[in-house]
C-alpha atoms as a PDB file:
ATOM      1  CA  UNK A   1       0.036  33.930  30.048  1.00  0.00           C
ATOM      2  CA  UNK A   2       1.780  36.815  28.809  1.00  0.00           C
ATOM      3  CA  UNK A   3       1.014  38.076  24.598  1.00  0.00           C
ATOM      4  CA  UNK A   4       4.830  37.388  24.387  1.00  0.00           C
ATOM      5  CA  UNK A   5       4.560  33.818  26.111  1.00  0.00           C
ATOM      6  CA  UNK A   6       1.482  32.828  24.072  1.00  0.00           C
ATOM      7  CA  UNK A   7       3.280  33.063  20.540  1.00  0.00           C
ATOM      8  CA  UNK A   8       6.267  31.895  21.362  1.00  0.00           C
ATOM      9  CA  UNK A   9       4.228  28.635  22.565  1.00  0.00           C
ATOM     10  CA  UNK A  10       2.264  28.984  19.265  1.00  0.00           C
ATOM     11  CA  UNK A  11       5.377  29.423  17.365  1.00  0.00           C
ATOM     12  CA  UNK A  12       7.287  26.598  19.121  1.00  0.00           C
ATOM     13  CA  UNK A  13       3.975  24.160  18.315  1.00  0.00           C
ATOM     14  CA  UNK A  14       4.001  24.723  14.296  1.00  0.00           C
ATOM     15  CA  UNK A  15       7.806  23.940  14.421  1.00  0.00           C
ATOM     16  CA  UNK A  16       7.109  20.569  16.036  1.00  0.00           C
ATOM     17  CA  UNK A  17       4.511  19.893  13.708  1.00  0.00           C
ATOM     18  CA  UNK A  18       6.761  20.590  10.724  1.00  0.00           C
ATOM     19  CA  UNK A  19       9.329  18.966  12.121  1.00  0.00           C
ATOM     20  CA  UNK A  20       7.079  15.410  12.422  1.00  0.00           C
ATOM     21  CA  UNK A  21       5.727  16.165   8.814  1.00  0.00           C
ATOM     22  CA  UNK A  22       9.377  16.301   7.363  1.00  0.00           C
ATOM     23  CA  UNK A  23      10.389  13.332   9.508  1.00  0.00           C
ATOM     24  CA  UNK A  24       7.339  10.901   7.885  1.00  0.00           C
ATOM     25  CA  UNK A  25       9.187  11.731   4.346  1.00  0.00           C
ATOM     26  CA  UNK A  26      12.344  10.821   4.902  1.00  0.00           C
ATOM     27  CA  UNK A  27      11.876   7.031   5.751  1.00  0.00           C
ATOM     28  CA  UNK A  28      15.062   5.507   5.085  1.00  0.00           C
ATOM     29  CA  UNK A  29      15.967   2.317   3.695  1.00  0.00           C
ATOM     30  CA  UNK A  30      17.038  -0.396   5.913  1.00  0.00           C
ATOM     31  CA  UNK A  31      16.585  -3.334   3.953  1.00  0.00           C
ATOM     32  CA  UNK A  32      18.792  -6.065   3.499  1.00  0.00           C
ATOM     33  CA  UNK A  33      17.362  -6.728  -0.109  1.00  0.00           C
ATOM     34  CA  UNK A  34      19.041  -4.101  -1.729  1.00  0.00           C
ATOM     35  CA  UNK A  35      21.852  -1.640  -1.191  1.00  0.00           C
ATOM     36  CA  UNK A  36      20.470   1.494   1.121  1.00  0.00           C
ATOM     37  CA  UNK A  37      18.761   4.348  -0.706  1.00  0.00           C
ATOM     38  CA  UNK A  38      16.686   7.421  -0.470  1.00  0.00           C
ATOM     39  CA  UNK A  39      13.436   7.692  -2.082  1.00  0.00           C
ATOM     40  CA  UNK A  40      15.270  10.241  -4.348  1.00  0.00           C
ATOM     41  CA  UNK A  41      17.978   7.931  -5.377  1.00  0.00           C
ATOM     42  CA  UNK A  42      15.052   5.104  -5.815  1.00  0.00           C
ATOM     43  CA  UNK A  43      13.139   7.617  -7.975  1.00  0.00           C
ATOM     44  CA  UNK A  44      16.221   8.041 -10.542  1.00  0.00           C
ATOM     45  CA  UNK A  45      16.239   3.921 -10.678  1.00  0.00           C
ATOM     46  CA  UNK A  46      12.515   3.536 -11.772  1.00  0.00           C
ATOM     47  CA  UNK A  47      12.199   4.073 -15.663  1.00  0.00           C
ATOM     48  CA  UNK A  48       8.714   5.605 -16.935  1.00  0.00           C
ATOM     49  CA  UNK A  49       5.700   4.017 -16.108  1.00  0.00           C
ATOM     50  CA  UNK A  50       7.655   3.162 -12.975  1.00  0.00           C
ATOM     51  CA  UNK A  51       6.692   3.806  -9.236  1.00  0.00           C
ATOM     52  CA  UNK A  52       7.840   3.819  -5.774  1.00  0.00           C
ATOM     53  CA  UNK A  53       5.852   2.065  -2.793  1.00  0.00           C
ATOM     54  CA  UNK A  54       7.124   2.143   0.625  1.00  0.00           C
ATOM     55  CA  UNK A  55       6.557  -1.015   2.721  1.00  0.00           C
ATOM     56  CA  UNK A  56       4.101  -0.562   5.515  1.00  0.00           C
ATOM     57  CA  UNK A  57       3.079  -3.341   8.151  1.00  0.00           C
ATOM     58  CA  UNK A  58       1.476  -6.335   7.411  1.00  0.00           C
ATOM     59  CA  UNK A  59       2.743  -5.966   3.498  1.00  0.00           C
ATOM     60  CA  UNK A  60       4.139  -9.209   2.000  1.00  0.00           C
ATOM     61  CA  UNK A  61       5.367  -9.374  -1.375  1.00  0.00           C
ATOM     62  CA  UNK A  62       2.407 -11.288  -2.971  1.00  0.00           C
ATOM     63  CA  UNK A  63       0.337  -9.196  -1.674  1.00  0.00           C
ATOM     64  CA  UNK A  64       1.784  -5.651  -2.844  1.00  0.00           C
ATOM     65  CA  UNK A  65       2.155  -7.170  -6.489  1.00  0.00           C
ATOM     66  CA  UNK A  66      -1.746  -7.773  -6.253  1.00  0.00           C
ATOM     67  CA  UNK A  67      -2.303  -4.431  -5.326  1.00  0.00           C
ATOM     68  CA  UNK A  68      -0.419  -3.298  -8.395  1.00  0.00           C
ATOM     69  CA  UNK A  69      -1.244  -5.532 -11.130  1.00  0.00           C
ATOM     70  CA  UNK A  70       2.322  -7.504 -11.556  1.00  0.00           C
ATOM     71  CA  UNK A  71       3.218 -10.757 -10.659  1.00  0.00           C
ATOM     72  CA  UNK A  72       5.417 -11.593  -7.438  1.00  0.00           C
ATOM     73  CA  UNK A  73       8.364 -12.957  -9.716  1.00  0.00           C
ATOM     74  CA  UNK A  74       8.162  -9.241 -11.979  1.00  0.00           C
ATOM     75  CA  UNK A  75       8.185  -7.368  -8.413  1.00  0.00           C
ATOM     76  CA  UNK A  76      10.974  -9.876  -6.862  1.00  0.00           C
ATOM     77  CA  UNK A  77      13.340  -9.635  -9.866  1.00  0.00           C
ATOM     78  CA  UNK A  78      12.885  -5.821 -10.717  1.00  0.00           C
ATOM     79  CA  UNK A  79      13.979  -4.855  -6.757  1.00  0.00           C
ATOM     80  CA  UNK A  80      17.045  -7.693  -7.032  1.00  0.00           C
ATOM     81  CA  UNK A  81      15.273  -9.439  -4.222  1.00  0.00           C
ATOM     82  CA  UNK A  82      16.665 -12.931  -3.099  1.00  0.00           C
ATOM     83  CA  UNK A  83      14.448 -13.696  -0.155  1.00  0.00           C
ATOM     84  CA  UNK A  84      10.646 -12.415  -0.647  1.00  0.00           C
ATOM     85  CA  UNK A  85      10.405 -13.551   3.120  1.00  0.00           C
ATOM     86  CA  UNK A  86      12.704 -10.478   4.233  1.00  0.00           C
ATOM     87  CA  UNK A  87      10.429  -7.274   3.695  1.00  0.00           C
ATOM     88  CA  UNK A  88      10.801  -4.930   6.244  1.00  0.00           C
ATOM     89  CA  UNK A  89       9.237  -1.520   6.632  1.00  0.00           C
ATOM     90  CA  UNK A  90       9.988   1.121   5.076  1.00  0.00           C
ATOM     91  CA  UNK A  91      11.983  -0.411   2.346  1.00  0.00           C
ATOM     92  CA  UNK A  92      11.227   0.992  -0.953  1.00  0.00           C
ATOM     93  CA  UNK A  93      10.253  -0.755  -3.991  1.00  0.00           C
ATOM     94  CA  UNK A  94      10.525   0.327  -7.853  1.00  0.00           C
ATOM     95  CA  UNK A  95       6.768  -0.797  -8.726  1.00  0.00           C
ATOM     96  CA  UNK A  96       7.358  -2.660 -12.371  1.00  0.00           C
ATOM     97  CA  UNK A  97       5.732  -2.321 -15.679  1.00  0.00           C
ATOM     98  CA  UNK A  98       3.269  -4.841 -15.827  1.00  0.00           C
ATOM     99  CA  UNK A  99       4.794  -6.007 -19.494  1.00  0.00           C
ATOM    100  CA  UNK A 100       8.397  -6.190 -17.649  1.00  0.00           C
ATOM    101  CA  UNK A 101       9.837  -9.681 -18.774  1.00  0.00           C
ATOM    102  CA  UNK A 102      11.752 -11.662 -16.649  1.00  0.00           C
ATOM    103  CA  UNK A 103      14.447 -13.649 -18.066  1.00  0.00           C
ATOM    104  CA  UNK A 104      13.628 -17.385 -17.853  1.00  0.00           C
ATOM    105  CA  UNK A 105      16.895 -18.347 -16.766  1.00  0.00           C
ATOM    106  CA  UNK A 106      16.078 -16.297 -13.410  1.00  0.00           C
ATOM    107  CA  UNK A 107      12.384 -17.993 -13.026  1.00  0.00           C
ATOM    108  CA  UNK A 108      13.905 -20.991 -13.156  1.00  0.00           C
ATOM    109  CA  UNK A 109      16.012 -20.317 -10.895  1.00  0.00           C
ATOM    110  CA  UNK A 110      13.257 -18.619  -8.507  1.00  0.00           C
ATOM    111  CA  UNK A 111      10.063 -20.312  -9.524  1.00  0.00           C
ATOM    112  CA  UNK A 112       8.288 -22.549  -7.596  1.00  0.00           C
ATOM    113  CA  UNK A 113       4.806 -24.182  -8.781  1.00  0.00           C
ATOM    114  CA  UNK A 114       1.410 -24.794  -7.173  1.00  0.00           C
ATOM    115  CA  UNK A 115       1.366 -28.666  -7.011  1.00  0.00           C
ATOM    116  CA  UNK A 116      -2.250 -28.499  -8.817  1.00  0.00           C
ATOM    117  CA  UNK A 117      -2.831 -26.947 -12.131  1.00  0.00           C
ATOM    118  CA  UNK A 118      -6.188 -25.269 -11.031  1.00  0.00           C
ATOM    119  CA  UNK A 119      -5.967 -23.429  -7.655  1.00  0.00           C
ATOM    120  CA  UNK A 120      -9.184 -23.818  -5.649  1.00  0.00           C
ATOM    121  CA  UNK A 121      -7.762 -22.976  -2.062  1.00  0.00           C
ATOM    122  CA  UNK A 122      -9.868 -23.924   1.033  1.00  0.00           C
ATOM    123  CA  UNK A 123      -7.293 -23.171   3.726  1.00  0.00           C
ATOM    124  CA  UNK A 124      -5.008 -20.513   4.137  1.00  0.00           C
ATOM    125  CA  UNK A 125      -1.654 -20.300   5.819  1.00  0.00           C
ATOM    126  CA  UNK A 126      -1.743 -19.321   9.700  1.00  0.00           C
ATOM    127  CA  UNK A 127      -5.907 -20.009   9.642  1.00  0.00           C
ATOM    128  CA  UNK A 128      -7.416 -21.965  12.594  1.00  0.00           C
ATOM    129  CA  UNK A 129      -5.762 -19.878  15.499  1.00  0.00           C
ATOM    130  CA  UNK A 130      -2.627 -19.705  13.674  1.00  0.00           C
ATOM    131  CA  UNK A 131      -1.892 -23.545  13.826  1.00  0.00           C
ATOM    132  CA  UNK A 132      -2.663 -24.409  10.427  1.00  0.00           C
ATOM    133  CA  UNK A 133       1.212 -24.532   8.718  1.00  0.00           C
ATOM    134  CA  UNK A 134       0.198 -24.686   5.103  1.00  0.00           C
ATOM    135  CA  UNK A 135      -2.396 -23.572   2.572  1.00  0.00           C
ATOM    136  CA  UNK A 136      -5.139 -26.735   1.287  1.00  0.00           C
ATOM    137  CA  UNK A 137      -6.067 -27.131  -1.988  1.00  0.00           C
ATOM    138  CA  UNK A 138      -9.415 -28.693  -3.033  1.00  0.00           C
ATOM    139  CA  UNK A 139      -9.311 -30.604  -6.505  1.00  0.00           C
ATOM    140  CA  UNK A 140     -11.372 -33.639  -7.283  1.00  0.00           C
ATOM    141  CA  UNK A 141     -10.804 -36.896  -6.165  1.00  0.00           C
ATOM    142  CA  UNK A 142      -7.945 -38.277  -8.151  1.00  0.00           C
ATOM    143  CA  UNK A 143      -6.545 -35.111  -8.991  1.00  0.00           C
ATOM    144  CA  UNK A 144      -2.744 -34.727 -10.268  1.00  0.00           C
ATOM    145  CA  UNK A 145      -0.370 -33.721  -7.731  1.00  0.00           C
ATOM    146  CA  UNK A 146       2.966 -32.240  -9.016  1.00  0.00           C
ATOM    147  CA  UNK A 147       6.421 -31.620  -7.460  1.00  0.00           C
ATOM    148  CA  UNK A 148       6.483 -27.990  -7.273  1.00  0.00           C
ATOM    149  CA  UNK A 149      10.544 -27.830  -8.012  1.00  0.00           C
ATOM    150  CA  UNK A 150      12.830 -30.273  -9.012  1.00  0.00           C
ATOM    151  CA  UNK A 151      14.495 -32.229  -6.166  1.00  0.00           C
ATOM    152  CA  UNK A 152      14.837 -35.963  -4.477  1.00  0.00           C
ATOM    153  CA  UNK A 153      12.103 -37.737  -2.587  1.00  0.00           C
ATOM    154  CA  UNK A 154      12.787 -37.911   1.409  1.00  0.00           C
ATOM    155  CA  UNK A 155       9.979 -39.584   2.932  1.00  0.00           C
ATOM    156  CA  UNK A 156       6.936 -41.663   1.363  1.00  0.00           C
ATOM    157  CA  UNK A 157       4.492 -42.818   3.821  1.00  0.00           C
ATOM    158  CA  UNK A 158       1.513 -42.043   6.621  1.00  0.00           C
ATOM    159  CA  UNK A 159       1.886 -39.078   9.219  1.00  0.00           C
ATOM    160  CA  UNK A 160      -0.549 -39.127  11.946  1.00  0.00           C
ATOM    161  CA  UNK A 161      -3.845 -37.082  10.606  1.00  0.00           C
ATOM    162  CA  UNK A 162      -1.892 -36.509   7.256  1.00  0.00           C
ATOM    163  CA  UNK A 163      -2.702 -39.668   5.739  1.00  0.00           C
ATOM    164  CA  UNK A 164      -0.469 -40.536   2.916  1.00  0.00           C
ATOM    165  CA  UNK A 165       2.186 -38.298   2.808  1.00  0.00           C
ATOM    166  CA  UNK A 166       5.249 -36.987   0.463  1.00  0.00           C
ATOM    167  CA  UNK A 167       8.122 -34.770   1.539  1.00  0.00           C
ATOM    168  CA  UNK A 168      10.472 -33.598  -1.825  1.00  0.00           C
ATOM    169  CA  UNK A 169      13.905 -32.269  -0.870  1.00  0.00           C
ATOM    170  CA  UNK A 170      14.927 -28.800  -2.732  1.00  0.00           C
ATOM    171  CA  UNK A 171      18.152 -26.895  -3.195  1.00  0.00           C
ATOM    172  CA  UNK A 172      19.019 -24.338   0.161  1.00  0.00           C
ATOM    173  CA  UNK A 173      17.393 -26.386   2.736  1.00  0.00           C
ATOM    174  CA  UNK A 174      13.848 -26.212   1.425  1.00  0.00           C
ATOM    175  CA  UNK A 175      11.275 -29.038   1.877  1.00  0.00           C
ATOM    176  CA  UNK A 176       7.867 -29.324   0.028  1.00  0.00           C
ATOM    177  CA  UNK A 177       5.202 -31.151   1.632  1.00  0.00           C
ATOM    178  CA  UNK A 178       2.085 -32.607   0.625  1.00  0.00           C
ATOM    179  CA  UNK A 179      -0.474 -34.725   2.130  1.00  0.00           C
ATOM    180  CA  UNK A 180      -4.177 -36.409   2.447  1.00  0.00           C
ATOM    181  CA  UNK A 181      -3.095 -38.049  -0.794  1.00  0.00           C
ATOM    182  CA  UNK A 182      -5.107 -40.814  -2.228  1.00  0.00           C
ATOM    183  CA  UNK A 183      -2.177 -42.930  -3.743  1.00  0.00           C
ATOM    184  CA  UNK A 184       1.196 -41.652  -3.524  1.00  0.00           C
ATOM    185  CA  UNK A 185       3.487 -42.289  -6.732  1.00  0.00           C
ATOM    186  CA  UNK A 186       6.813 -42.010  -6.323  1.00  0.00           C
ATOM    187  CA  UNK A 187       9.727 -44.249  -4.093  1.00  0.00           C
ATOM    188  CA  UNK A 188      12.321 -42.578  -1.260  1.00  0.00           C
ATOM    189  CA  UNK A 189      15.931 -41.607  -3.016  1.00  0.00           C
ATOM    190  CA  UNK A 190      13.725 -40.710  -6.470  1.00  0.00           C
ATOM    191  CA  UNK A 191      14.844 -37.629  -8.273  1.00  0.00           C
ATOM    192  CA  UNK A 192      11.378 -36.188  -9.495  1.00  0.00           C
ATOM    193  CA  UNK A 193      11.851 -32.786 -11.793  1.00  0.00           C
ATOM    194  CA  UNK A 194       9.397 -29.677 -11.946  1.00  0.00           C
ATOM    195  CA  UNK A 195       5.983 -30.396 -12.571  1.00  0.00           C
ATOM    196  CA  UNK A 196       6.274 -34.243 -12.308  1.00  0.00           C
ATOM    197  CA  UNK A 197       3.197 -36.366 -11.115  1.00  0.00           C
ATOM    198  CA  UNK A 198       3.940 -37.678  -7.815  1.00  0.00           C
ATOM    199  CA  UNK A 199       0.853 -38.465  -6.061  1.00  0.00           C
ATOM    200  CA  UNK A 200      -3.180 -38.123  -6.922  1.00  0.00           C
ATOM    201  CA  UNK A 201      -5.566 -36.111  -4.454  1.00  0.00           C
ATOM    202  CA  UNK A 202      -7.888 -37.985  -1.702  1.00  0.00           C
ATOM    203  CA  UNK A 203      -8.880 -37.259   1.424  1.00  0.00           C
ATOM    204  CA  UNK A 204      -6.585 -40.078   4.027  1.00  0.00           C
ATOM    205  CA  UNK A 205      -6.389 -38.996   6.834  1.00  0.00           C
ATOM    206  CA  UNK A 206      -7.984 -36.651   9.347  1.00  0.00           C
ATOM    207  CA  UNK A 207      -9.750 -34.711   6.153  1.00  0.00           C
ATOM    208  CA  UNK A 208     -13.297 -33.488   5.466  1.00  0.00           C
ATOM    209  CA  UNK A 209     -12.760 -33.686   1.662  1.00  0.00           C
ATOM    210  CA  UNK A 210     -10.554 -34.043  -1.221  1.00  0.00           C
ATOM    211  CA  UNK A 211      -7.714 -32.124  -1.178  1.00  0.00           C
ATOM    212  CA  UNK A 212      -3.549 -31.778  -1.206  1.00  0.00           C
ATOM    213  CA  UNK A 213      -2.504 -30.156   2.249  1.00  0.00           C
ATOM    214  CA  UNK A 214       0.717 -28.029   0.835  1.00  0.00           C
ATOM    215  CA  UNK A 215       3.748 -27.078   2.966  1.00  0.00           C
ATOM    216  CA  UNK A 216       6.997 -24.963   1.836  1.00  0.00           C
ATOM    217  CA  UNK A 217       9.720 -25.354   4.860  1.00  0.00           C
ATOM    218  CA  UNK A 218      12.997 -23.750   4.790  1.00  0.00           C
ATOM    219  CA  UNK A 219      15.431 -25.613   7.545  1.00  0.00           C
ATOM    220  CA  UNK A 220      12.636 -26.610   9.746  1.00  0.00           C
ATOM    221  CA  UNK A 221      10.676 -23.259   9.623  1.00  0.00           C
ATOM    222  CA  UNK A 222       7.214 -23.721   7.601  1.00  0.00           C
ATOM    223  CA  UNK A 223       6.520 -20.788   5.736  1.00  0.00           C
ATOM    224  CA  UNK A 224       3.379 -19.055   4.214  1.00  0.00           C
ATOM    225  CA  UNK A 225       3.628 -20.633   0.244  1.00  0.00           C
ATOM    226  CA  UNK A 226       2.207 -17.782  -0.980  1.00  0.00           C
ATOM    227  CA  UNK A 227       5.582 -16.059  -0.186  1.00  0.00           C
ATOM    228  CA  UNK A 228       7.652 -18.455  -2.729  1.00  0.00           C
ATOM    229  CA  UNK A 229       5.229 -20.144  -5.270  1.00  0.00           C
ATOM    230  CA  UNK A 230       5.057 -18.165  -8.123  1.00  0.00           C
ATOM    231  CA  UNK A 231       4.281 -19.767 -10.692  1.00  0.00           C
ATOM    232  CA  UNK A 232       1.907 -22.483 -12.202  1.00  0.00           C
ATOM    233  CA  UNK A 233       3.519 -24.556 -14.677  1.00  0.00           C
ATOM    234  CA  UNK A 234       1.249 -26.571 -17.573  1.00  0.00           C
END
């Protein structure tokens, strides 16, 4: 190879590099959460104390406010998000103030609530191969169960390896389950309201000890809890 040949290769080389470098900073925003913006034009939106995180893979919404301190309601309400299902990559999010308030009219609106007071979970969403369609809660026998929004009974009874079994009916297609309970409290047609007893933990069933099994379903998709349930009420 000629002198001439080898820097122009050389030269040609760099510019790629700097080319790929430039291209990693200008992720756009694709999102259907919020209206399309450049980092820049994110930047001017966050206040002081404020900062910008990119979504990467494998990010969900409960898990980035963890990382930062906040809770998932302060992150969902400062980014004007309506479904904390819908992260994609790449979308960028104005990092809150951990002292931002959020207006209780909107929590109310957004909140959902563990259906035990004291979390102790034993089970995660997507566990055992991926089969496992909701998150278990251990809690002694007897244990409260609450509804974890307002919202009308749909089915009291036994499910095959559920045991005793309650399904609440929510605003925009959105089911609660819970099961393995010891006595269940409430009738089918009832209108039970946030944070209302409805059954007592136990272990019917195909269950190795006390606990509430705890689904959140959205038409007849169940979805990780830990996505919606925000809050923990009383």
């Amino acid at each position: 190879m000629t002198r001439f040949g080898f820097l122009f290769t050389l030269g040609f080389l760099l510019l790629t590099l700097l080319s790929g470098c430039s291209s990693i900073q200008r992720i756009e925003h694709h999102s259907s959460l919020m209206a399309p913006a450049t980092t820049q034009a994110r930047l001017k939106q966050a206040k002081s104390g404020e900062s910008l995180y990119a979504v990467i893979k494998g990010d969900t919404l409960s898990a980035i406010a963890r990382r930062f301190g906040v809770s998932s309601l302060q992150l969902q309400y400062r980014n004007s998000i309506s479904d904390p299902h819908s992260l994609q990559i790449g979308d960028k999010l104005i990092i809150p103030d951990s002292s931002l308030q959020v207006p209780p009219s909107y929590a109310k609106k957004t909140q959902f609530i563990w259906p035990l007071k004291k979390l102790d979970v034993s089970s995660e969403f997507g566990t055992r191969n991926n089969r496992h369609k909701g998150i278990d809660l251990r809690a002694p026998h007897g244990t409260t169960i609450r509804a974890s929004a307002d919202g009308v009974v749909h089915f009291v009874g036994r499910q095959n390896g559920y045991g005793k079994v309650i399904i609440l009916k929510h605003a925009g297609e959105v089911q609660t389950f819970y099961a393995h309970n010891d006595k269940n409290l409430v009738k089918k047609g009832q209108r039970v309201k946030q944070g209302e007893k409805i059954a007592s933990v136990g272990r019917t069933g195909n269950a190795s000890g006390d606990h509430v099994h705890f689904e959140f379903i959205r038409g007849r998709q169940q979805l990780n809890p830990r996505h919606y349930v925000s809050g923990n009420k009383g």
